[in-house]
PDB file of N, CA and C in Angstrom:
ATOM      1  N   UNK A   1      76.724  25.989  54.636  1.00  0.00           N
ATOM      2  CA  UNK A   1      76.904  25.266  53.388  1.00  0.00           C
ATOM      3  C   UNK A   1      75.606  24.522  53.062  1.00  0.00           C
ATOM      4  N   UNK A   2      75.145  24.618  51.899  1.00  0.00           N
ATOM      5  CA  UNK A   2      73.714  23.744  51.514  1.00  0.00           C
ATOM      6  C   UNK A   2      74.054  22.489  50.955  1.00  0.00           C
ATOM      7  N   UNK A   3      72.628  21.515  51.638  1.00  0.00           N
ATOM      8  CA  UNK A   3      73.492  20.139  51.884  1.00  0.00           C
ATOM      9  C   UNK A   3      72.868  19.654  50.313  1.00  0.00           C
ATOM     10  N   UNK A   4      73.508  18.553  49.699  1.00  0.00           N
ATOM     11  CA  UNK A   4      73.413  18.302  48.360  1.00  0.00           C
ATOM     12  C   UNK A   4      72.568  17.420  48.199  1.00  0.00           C
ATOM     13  N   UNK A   5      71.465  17.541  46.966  1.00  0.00           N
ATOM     14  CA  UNK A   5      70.340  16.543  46.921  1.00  0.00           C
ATOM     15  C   UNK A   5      70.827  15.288  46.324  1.00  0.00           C
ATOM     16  N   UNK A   6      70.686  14.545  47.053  1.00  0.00           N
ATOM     17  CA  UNK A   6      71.235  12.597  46.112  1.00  0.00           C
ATOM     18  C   UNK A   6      70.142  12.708  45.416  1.00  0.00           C
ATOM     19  N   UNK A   7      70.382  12.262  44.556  1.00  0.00           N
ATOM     20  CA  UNK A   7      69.476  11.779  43.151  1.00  0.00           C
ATOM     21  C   UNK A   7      69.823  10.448  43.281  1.00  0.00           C
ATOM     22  N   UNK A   8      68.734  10.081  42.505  1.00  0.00           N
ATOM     23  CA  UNK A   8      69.023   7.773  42.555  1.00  0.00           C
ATOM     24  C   UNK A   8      68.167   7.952  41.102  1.00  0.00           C
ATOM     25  N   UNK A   9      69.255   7.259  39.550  1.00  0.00           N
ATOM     26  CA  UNK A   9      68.087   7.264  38.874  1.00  0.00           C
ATOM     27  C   UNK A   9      67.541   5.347  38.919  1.00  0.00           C
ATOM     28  N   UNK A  10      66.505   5.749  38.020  1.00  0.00           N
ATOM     29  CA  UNK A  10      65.301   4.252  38.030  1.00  0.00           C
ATOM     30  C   UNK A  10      65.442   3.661  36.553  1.00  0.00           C
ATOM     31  N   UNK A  11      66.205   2.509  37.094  1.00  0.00           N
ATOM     32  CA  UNK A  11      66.843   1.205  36.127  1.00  0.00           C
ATOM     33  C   UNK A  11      65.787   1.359  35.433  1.00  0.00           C
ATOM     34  N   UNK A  12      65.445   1.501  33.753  1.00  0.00           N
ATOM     35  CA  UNK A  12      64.445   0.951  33.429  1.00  0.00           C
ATOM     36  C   UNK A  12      63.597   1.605  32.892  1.00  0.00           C
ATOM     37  N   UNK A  13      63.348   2.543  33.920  1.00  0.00           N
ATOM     38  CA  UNK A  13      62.057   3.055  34.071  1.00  0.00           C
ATOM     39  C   UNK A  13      61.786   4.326  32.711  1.00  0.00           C
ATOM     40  N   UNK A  14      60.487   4.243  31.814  1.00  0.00           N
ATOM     41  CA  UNK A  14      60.110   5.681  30.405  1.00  0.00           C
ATOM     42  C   UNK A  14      59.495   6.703  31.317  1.00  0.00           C
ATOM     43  N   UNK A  15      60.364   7.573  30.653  1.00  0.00           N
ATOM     44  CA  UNK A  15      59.809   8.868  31.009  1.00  0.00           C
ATOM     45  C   UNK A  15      57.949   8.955  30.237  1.00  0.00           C
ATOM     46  N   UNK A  16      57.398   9.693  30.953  1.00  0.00           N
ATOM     47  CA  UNK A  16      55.704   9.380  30.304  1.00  0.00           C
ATOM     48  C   UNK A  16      55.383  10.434  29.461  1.00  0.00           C
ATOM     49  N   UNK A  17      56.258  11.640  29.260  1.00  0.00           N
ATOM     50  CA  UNK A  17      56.232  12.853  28.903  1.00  0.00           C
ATOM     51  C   UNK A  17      56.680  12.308  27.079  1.00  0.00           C
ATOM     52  N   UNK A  18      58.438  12.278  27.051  1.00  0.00           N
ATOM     53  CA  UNK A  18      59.514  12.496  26.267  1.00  0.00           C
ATOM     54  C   UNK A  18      59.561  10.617  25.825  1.00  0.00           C
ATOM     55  N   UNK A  19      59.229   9.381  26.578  1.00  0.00           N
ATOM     56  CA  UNK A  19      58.958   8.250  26.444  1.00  0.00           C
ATOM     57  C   UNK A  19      60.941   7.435  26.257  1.00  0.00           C
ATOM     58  N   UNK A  20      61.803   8.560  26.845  1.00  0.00           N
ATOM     59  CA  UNK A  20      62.993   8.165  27.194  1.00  0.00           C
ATOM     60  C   UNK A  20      63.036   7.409  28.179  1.00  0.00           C
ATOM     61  N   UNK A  21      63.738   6.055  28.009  1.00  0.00           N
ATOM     62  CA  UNK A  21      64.512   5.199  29.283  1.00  0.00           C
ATOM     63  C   UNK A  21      65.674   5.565  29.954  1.00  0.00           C
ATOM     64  N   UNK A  22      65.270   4.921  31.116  1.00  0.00           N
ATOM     65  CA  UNK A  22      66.657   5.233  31.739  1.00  0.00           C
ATOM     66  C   UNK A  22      66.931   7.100  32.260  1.00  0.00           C
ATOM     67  N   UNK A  23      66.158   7.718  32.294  1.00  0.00           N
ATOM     68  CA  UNK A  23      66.165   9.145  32.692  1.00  0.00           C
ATOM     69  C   UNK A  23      65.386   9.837  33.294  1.00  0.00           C
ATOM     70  N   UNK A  24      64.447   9.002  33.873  1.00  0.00           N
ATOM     71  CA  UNK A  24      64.333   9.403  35.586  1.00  0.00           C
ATOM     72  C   UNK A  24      64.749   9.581  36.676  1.00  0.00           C
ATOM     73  N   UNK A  25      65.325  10.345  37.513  1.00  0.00           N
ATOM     74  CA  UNK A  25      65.710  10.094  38.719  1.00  0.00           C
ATOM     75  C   UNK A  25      64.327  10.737  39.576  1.00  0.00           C
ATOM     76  N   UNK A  26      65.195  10.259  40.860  1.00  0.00           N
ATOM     77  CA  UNK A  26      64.382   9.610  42.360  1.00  0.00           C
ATOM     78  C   UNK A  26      64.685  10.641  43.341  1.00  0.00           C
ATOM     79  N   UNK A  27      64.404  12.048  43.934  1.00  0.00           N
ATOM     80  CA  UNK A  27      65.149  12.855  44.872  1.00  0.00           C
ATOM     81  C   UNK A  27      64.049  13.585  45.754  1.00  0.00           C
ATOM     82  N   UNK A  28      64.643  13.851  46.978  1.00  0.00           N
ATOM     83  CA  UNK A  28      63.954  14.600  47.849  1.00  0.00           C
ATOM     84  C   UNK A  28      63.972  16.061  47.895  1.00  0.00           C
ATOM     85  N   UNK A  29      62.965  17.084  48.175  1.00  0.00           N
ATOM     86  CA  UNK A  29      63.164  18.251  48.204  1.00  0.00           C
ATOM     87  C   UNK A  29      62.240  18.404  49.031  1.00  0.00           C
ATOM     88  N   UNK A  30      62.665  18.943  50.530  1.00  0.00           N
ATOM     89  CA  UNK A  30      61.804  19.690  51.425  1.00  0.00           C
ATOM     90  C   UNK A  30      60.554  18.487  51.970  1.00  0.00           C
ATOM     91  N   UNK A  31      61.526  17.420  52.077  1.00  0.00           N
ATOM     92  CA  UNK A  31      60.866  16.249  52.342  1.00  0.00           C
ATOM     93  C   UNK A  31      59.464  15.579  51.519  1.00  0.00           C
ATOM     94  N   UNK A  32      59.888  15.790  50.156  1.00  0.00           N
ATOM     95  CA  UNK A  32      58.406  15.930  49.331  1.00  0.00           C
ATOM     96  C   UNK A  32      59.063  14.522  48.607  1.00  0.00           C
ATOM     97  N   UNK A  33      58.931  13.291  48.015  1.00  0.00           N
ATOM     98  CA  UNK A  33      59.673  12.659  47.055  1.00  0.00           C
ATOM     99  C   UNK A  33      59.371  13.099  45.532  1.00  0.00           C
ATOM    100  N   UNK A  34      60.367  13.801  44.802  1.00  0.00           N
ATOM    101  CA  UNK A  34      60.653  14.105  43.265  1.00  0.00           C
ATOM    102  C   UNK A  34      61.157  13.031  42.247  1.00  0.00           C
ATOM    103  N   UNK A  35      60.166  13.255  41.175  1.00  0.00           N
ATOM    104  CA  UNK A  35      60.359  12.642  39.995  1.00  0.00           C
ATOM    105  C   UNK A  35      60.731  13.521  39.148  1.00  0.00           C
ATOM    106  N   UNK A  36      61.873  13.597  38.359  1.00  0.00           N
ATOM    107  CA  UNK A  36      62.346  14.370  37.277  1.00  0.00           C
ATOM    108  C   UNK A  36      62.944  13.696  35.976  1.00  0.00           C
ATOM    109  N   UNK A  37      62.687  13.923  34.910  1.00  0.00           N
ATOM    110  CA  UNK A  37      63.531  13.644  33.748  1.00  0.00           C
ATOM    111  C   UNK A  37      64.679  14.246  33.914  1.00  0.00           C
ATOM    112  N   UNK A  38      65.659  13.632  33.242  1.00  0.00           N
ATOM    113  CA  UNK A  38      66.941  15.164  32.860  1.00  0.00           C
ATOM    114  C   UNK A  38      67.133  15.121  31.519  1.00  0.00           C
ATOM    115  N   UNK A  39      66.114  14.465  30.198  1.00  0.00           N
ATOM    116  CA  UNK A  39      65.686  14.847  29.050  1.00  0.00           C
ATOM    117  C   UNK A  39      64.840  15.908  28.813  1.00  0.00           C
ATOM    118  N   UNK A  40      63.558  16.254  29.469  1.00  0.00           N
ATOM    119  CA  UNK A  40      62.811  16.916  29.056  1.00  0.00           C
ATOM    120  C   UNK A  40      61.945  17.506  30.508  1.00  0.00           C
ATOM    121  N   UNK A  41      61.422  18.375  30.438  1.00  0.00           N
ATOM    122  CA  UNK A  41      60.851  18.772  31.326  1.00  0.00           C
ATOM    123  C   UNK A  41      60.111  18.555  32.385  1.00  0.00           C
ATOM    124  N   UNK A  42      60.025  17.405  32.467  1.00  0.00           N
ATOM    125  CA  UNK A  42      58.626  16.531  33.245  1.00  0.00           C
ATOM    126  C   UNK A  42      59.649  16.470  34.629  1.00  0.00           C
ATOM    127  N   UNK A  43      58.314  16.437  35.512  1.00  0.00           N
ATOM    128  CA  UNK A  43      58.251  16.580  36.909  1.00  0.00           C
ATOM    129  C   UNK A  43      57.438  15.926  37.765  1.00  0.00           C
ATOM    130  N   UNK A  44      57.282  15.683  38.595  1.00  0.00           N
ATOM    131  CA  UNK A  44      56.187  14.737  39.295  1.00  0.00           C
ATOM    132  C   UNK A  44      56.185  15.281  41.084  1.00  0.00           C
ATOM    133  N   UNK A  45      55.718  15.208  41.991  1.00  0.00           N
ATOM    134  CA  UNK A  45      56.217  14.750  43.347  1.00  0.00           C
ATOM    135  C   UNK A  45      54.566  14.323  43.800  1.00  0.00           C
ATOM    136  N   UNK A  46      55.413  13.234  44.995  1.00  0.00           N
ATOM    137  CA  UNK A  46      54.250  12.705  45.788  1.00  0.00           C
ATOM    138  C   UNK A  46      53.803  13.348  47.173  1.00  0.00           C
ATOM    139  N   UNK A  47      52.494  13.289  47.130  1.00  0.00           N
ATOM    140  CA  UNK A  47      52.200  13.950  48.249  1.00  0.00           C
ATOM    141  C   UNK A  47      52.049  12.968  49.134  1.00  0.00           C
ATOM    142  N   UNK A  48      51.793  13.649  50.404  1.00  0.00           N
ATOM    143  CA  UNK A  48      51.813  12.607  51.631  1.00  0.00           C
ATOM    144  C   UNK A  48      50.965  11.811  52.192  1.00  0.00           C
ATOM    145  N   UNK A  49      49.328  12.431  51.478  1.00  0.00           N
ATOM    146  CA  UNK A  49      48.412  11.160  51.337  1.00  0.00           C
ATOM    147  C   UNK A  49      48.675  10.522  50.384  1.00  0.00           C
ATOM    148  N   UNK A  50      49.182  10.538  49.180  1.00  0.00           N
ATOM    149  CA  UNK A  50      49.634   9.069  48.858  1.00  0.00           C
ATOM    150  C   UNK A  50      50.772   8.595  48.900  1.00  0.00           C
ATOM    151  N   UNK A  51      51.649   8.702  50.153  1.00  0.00           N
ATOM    152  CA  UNK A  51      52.511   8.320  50.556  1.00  0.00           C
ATOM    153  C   UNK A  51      51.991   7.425  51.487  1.00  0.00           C
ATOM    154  N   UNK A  52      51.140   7.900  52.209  1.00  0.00           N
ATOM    155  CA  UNK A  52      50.543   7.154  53.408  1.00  0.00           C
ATOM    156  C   UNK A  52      49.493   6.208  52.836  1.00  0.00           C
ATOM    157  N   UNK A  53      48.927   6.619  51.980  1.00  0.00           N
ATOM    158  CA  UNK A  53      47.828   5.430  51.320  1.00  0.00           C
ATOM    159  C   UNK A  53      48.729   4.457  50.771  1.00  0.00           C
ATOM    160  N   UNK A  54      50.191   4.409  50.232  1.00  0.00           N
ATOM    161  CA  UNK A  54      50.756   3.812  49.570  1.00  0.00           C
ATOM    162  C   UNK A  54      51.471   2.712  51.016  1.00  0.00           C
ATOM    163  N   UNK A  55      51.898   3.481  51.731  1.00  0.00           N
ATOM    164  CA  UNK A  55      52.432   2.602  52.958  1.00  0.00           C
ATOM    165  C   UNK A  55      51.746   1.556  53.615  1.00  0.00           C
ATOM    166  N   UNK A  56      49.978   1.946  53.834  1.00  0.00           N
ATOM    167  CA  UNK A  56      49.384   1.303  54.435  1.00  0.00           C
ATOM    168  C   UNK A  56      49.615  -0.580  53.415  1.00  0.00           C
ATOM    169  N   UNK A  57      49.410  -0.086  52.297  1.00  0.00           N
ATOM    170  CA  UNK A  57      48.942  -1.379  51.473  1.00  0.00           C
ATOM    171  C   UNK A  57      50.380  -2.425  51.057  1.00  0.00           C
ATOM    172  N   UNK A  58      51.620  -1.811  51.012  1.00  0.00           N
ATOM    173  CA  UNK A  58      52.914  -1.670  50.637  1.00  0.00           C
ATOM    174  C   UNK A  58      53.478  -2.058  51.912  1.00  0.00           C
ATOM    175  N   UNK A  59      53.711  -2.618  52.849  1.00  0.00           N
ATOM    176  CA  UNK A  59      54.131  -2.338  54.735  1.00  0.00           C
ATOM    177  C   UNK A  59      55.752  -2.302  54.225  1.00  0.00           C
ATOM    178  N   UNK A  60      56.444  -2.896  53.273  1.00  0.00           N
ATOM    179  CA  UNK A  60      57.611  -3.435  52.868  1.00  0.00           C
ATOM    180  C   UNK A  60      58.262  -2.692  52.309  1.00  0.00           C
ATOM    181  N   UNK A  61      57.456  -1.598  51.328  1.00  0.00           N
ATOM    182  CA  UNK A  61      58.068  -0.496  50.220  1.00  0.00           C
ATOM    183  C   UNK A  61      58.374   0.747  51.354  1.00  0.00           C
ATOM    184  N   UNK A  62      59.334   1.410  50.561  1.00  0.00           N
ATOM    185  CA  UNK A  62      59.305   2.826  51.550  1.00  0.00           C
ATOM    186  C   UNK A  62      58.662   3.976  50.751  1.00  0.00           C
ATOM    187  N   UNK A  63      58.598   3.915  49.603  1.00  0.00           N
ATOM    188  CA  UNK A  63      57.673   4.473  48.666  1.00  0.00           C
ATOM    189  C   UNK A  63      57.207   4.136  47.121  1.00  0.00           C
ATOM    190  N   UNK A  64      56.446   4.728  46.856  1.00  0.00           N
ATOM    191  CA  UNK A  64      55.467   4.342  45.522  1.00  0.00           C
ATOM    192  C   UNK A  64      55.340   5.607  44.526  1.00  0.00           C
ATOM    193  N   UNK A  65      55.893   5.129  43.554  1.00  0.00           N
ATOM    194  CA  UNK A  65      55.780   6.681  42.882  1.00  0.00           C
ATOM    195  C   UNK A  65      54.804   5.572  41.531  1.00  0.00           C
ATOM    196  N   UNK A  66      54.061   6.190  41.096  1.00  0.00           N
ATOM    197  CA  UNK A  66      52.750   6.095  40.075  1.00  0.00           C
ATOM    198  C   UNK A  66      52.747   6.881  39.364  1.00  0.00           C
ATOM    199  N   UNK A  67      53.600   7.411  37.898  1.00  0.00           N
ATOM    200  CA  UNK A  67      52.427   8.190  37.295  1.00  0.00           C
ATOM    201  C   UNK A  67      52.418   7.747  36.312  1.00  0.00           C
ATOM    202  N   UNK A  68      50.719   9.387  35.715  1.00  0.00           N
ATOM    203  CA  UNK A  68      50.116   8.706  35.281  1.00  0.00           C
ATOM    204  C   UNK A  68      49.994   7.860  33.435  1.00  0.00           C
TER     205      UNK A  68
END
């Protein structure tokens, strides 16, 4: 059975594409962290140097998503 991706969306947060609130979500795939609209097409994921550049400075956050 394939296990199901949690999505978390982000209170708040404009899409940078479509400039919709509220329609981002937050999900993992293949241990990568994903940014997705579910308005419009936009996509994002973080890679793991800046996951790790983000950790070093952040000790408190568990991740940092930035774009641009």
């Amino acid at each position: 059975m394939p296990t199901k991706k949690r999505k978390r969306f982000i209170a708040g947060a404009t899409c940078p594409k479509c400039k919709s609130v509220d329609t981002l979500m937050l999900f993992f795939e293949n241990n990568i962290e994903q940014l997705a609209c579910v308005k419009c097409d936009y996509s994002e994921s973080q890679t793991d140097r800046d996951t790790a550049k983000a950790s070093k400075n952040d000790a408190g956050v568990i991740g940092v998503f930035k774009p641009d």
